[in-house]
Protein backbone atom coordinates (compact mmCIF):
# COMPACT_ATOMS: atom_id res chain seq x y z
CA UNK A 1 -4.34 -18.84 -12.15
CA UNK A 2 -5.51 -18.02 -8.47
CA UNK A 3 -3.84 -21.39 -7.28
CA UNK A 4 -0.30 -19.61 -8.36
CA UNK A 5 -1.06 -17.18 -5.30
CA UNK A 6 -1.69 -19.67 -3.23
CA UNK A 7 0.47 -22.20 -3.65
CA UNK A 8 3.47 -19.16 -3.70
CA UNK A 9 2.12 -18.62 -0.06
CA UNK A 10 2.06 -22.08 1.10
CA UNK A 11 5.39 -22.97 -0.10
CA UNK A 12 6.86 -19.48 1.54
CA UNK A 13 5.23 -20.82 4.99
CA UNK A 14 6.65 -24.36 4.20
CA UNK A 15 10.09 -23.21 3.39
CA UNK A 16 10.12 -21.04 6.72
CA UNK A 17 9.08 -24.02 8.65
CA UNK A 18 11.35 -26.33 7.20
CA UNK A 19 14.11 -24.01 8.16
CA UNK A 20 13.29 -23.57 11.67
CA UNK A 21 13.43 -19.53 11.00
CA UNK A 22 11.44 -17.84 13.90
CA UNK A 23 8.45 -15.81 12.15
CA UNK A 24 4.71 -14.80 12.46
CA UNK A 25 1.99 -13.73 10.05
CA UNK A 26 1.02 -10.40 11.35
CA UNK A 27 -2.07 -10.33 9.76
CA UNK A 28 -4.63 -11.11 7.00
CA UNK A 29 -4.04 -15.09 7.87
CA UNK A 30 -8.32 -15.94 8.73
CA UNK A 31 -8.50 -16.97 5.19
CA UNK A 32 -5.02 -18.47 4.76
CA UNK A 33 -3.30 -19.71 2.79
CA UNK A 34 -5.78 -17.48 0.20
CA UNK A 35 -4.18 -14.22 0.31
CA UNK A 36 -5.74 -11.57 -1.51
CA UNK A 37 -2.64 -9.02 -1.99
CA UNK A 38 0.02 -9.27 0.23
CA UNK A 39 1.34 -11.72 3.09
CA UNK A 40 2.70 -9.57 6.38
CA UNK A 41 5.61 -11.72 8.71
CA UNK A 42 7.76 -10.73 11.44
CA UNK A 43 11.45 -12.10 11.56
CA UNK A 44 14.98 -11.56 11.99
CA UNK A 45 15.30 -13.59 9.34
CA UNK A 46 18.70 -13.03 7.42
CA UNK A 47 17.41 -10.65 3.61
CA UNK A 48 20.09 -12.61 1.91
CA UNK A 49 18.09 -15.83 2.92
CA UNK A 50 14.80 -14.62 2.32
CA UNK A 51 15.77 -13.58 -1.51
CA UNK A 52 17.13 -17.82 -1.91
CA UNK A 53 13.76 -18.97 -0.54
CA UNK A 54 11.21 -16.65 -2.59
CA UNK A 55 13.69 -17.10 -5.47
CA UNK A 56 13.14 -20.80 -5.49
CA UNK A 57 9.87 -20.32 -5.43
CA UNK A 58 9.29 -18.23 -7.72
CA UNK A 59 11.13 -19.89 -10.33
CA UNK A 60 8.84 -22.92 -9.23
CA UNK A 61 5.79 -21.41 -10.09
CA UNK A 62 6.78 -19.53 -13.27
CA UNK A 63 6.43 -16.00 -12.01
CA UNK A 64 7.33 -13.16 -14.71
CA UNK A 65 9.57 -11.12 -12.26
CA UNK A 66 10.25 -11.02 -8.56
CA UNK A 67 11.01 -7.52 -7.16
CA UNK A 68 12.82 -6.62 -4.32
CA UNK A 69 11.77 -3.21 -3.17
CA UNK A 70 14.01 -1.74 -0.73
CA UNK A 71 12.73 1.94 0.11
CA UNK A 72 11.44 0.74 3.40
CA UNK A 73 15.00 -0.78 4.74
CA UNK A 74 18.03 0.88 3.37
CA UNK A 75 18.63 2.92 5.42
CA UNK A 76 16.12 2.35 8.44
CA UNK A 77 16.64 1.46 11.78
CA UNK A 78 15.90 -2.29 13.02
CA UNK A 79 12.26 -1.16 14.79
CA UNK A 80 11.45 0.46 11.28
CA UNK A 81 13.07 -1.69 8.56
CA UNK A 82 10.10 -3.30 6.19
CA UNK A 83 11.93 -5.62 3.21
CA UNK A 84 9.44 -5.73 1.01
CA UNK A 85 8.98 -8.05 -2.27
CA UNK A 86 6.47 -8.22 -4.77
CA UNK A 87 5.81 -11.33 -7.13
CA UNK A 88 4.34 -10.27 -10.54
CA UNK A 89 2.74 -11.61 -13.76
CA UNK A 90 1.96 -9.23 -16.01
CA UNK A 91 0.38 -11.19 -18.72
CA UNK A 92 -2.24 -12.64 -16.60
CA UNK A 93 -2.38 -9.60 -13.77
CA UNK A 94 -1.22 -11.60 -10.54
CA UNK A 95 0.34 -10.05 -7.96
CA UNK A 96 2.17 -11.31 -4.31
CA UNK A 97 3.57 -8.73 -2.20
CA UNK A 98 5.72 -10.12 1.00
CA UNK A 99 6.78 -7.89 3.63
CA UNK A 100 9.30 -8.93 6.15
CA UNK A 101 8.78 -6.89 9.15
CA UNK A 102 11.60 -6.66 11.93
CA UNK A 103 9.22 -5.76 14.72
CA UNK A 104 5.68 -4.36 14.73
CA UNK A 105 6.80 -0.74 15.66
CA UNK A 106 4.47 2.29 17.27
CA UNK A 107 6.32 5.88 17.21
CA UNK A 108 9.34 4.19 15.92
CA UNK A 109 9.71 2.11 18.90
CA UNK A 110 9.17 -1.67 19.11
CA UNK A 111 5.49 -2.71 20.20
CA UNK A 112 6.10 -6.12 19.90
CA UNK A 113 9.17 -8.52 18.39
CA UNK A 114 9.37 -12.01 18.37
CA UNK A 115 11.87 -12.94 21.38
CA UNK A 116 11.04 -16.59 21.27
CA UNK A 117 8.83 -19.51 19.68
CA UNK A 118 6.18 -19.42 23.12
CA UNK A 119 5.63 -15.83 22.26
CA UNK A 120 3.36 -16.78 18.93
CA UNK A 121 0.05 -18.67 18.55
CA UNK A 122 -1.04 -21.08 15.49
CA UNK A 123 -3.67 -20.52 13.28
CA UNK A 124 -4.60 -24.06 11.97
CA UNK A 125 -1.15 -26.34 12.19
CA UNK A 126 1.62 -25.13 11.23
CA UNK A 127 0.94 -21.23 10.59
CA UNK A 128 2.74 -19.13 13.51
CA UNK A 129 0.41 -16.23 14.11
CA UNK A 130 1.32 -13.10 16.69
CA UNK A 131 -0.75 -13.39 19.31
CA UNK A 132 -4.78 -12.39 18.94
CA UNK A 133 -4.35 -9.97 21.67
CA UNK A 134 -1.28 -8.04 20.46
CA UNK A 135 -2.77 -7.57 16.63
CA UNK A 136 -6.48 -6.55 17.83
CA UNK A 137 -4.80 -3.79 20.81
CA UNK A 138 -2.35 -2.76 18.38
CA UNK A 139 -6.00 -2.10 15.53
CA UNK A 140 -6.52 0.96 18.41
CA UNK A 141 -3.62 2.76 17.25
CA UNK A 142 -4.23 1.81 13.19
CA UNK A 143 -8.06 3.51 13.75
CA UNK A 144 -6.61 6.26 15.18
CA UNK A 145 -3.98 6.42 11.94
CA UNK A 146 -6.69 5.76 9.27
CA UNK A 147 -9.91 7.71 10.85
CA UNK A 148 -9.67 10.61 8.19
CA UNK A 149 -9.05 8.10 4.98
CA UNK A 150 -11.87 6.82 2.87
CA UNK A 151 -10.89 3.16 3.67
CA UNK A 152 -13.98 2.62 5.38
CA UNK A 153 -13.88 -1.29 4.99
CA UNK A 154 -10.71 -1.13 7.09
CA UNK A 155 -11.40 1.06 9.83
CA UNK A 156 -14.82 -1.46 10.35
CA UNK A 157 -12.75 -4.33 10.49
CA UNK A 158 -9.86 -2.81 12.56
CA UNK A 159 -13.04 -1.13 14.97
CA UNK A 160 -14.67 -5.07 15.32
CA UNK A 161 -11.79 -6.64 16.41
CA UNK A 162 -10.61 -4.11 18.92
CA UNK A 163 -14.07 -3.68 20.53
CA UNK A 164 -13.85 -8.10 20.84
CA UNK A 165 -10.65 -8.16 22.11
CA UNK A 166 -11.19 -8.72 25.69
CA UNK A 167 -7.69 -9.68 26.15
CA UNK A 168 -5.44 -6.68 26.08
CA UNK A 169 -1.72 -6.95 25.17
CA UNK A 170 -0.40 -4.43 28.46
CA UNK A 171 2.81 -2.31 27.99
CA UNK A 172 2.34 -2.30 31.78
CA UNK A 173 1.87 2.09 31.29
CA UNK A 174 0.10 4.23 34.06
CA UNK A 175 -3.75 4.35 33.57
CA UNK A 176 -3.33 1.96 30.49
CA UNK A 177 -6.88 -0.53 31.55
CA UNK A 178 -8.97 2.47 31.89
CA UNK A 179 -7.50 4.05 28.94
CA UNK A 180 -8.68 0.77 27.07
CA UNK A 181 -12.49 0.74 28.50
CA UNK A 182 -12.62 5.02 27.56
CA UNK A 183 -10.90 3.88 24.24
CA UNK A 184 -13.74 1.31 23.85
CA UNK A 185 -16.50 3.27 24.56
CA UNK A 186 -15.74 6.01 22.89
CA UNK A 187 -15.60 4.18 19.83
CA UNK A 188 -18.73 2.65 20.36
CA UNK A 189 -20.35 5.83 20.02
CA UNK A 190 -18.43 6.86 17.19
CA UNK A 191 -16.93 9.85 19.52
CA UNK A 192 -13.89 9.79 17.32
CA UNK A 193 -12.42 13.09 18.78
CA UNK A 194 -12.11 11.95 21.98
CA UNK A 195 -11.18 8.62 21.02
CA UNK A 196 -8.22 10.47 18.98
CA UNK A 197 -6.82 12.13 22.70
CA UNK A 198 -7.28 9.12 24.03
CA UNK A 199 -4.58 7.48 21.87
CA UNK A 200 -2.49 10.22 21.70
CA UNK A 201 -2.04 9.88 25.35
CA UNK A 202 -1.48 6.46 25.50
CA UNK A 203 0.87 6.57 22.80
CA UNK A 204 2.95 9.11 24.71
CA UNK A 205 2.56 6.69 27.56
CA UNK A 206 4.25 3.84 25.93
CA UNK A 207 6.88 6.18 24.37
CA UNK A 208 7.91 7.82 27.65
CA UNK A 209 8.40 4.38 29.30
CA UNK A 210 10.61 3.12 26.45
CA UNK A 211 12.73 5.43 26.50
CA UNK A 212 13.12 6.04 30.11
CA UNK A 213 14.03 2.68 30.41
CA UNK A 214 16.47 2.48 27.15
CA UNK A 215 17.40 5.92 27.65
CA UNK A 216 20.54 5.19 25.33
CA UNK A 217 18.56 4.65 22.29
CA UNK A 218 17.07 8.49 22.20
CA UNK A 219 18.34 8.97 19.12
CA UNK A 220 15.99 6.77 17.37
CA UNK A 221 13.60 9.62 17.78
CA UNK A 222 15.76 11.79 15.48
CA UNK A 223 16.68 8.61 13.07
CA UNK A 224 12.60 8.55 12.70
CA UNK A 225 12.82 11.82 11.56
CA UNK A 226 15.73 11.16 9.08
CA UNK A 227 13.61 8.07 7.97
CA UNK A 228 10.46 10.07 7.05
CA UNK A 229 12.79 12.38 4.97
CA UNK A 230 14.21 9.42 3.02
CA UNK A 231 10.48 8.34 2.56
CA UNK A 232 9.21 11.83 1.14
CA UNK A 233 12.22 12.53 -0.87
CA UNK A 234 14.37 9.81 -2.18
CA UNK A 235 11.98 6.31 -1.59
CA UNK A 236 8.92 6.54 -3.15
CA UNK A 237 6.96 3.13 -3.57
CA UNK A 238 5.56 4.43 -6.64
CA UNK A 239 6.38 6.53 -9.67
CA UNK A 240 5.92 8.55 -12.49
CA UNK A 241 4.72 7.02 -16.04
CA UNK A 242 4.68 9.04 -19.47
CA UNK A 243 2.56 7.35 -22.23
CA UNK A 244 1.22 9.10 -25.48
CA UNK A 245 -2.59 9.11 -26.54
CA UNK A 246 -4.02 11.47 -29.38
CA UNK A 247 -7.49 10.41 -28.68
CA UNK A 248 -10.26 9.68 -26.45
CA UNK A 249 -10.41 5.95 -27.42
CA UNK A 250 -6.85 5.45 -26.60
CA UNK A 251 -7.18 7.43 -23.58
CA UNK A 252 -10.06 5.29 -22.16
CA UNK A 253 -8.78 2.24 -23.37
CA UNK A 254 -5.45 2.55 -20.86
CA UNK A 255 -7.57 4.26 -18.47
CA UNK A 256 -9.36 0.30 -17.92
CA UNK A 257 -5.82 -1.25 -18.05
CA UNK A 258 -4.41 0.97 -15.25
CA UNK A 259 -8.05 -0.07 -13.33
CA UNK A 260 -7.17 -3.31 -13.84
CA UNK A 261 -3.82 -3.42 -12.99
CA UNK A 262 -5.07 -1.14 -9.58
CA UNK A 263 -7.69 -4.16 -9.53
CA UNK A 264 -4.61 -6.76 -9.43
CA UNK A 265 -3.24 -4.67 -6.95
CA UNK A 266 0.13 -4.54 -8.74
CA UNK A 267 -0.33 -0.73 -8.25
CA UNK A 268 -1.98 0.60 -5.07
CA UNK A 269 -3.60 3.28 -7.14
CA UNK A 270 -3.64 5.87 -10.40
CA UNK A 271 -3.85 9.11 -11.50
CA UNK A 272 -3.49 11.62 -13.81
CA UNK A 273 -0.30 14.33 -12.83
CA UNK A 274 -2.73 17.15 -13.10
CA UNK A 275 -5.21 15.71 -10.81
CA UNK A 276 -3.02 15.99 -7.35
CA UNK A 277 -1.52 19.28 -6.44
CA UNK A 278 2.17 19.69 -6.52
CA UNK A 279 2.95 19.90 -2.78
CA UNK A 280 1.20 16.19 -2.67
CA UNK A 281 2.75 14.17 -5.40
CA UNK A 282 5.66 12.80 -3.10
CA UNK A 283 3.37 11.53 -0.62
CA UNK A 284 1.12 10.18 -3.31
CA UNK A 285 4.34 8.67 -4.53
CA UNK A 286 5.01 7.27 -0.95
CA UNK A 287 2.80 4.17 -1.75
CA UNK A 288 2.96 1.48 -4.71
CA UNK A 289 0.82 4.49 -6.96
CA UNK A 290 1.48 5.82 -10.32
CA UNK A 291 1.49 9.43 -11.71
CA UNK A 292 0.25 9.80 -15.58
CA UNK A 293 1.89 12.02 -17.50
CA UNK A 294 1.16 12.65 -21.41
CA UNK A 295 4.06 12.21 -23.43
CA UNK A 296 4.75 14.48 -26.34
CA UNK A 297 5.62 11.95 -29.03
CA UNK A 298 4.97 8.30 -29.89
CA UNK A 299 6.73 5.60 -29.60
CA UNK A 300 5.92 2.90 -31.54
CA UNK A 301 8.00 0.24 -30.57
CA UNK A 302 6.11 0.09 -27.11
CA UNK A 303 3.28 -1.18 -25.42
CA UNK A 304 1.75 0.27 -22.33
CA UNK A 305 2.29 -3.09 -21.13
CA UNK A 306 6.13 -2.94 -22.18
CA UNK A 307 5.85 0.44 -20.46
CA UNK A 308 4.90 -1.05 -17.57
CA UNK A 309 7.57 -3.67 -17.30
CA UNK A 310 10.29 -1.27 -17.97
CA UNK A 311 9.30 1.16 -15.45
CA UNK A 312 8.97 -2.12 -12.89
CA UNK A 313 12.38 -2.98 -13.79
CA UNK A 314 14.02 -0.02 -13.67
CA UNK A 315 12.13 1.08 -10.34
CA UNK A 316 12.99 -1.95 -8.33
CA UNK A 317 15.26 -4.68 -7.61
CA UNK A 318 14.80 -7.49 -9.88
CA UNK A 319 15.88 -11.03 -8.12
């Protein structure tokens, strides 16, 4: 069932090719075209032709449902905008999500968009990459971002690559090689606090020389701010899901489906309501997680896996 994922990806890259649309794999492409969750491009690419070419495909390989999930566009400036769709199969617990990234963005400016076909590498024949040097600078700023989360795993990876990179993608900023030899040493010896001030101030580099240049776009800073309100409030990625249990057998027993399901990575993650505070539900919410909530009465019509579905359907877009 693992060839479903990975022919879905081929065909996407195929069907991009094949219509000359300018795009790169941001990352997660080293073990191409096996994709373990979810395939990250960069394109202009038209969202009315995107939905004809994953629709196509995944009508050719018998998905359940394709979602579109727009919380992460409507809405959002052109720097910010992520379309975002996720192929499902509930039955056998596959899961594809595609994002569609307009540019790869750093304090809602753009840190690097795709102005032309020279400005990508390859990554075997016929898989547009952005360049090595852009993703592995860029892993500075995601350290910095993750450093207090328990995704260990990541922050190892992201710290590899960045203390490899000998080539530096420059946003030609005051100070900005020796800020990237302190950056590297400090992280060598794991002075993280330092290493956080550091980026800060070459973050505020960056910013001040974007907008100094494109002085008439200011107000993207406060449309950043409007966009992280939409996020919190109105566009959670995930949701709330009430299902009934009247013992501890039941309990357990969806307790392993929602691990599963968090093991397909058709949700992000799960929890019980009364396990995160109030004041951090929404941002809980903010990615593809679920809140459990025990309903009062049974209904016996349903599965948890009809549950599920329903929620799916009436959370996102279905194509």
């Amino acid at each position: 069932m693992t060839n479903i994922k990975k022919n879905t990806v081929k065909s996407i890259i195929y069907e991009l090719n094949q219509k000359k649309i300018l795009y790169g794999i941001l990352r997660n492409y080293k073990n191409f075209p096996n994709i373990k969750s979810d395939l990250d491009l960069i394109s202009n690419i038209d969202i009315s032709i995107i939905k004809r070419i994953l629709k196509k495909i995944s009508k050719k390989y018998k998905w359940d449902y394709l979602f579109y999930d727009n919380s992460k566009s409507k809405f959002f400036s052109e720097n910010n905008k992520i379309e975002t769709f996720y192929f499902v199969d509930f039955n056998n617990l596959l899961f594809l999500q595609i994002d569609f990234f307009r540019s790869l963005s750093l304090v809602s400016i753009p840190y690097f968009k795709i102005e032309k076909k020279e400005s990508l590498e390859y990554f075997k024949k016929n898989v547009p990459i952005i360049p090595i040097k852009v993703t592995n600078t860029y892993h500075s700023f995601q350290i910095a971002k993750i450093l207090n989360s328990k995704r260990n795993e990541k922050i190892k990876r992201y710290k590899k690559a960045f203390l490899q990179n000998n080539l530096v993608f420059e946003k030609k900023v005051f100070f900005e090689k020796n800020i990237i030899k302190l950056l590297k040493k400090n992280l060598k010896k794991n002075n993280f606090f330092c290493f956080k001030l550091l980026i800060s101030f070459y973050k505020f580099l960056i910013f001040t020389k974007y907008y100094f240049l494109n002085f008439s776009k200011i107000y993207l800073i406060f449309y950043r701010i409007f966009e992280l309100f939409l996020l919190y409030f109105f566009c959670p990625t995930g949701f709330n899901l009430k299902i009934f249990y009247n013992n501890i057998r039941k309990k357990k027993s969806y307790e392993k489906y929602f691990n599963k399901l968090k093991k397909s990575q058709i949700i992000n993650d799960w929890k019980y309501d009364n396990e995160v505070p109030l004041f951090y539900r929404k941002i809980f919410l903010e990615r593809r997680n679920i809140l459990i909530k025990k309903e009062k009465s049974v209904n016996k019509k349903n599965t948890i896996q009809n549950i599920l579905k329903e929620k799916f359907i009436k959370h996102y877009i279905k194509i």
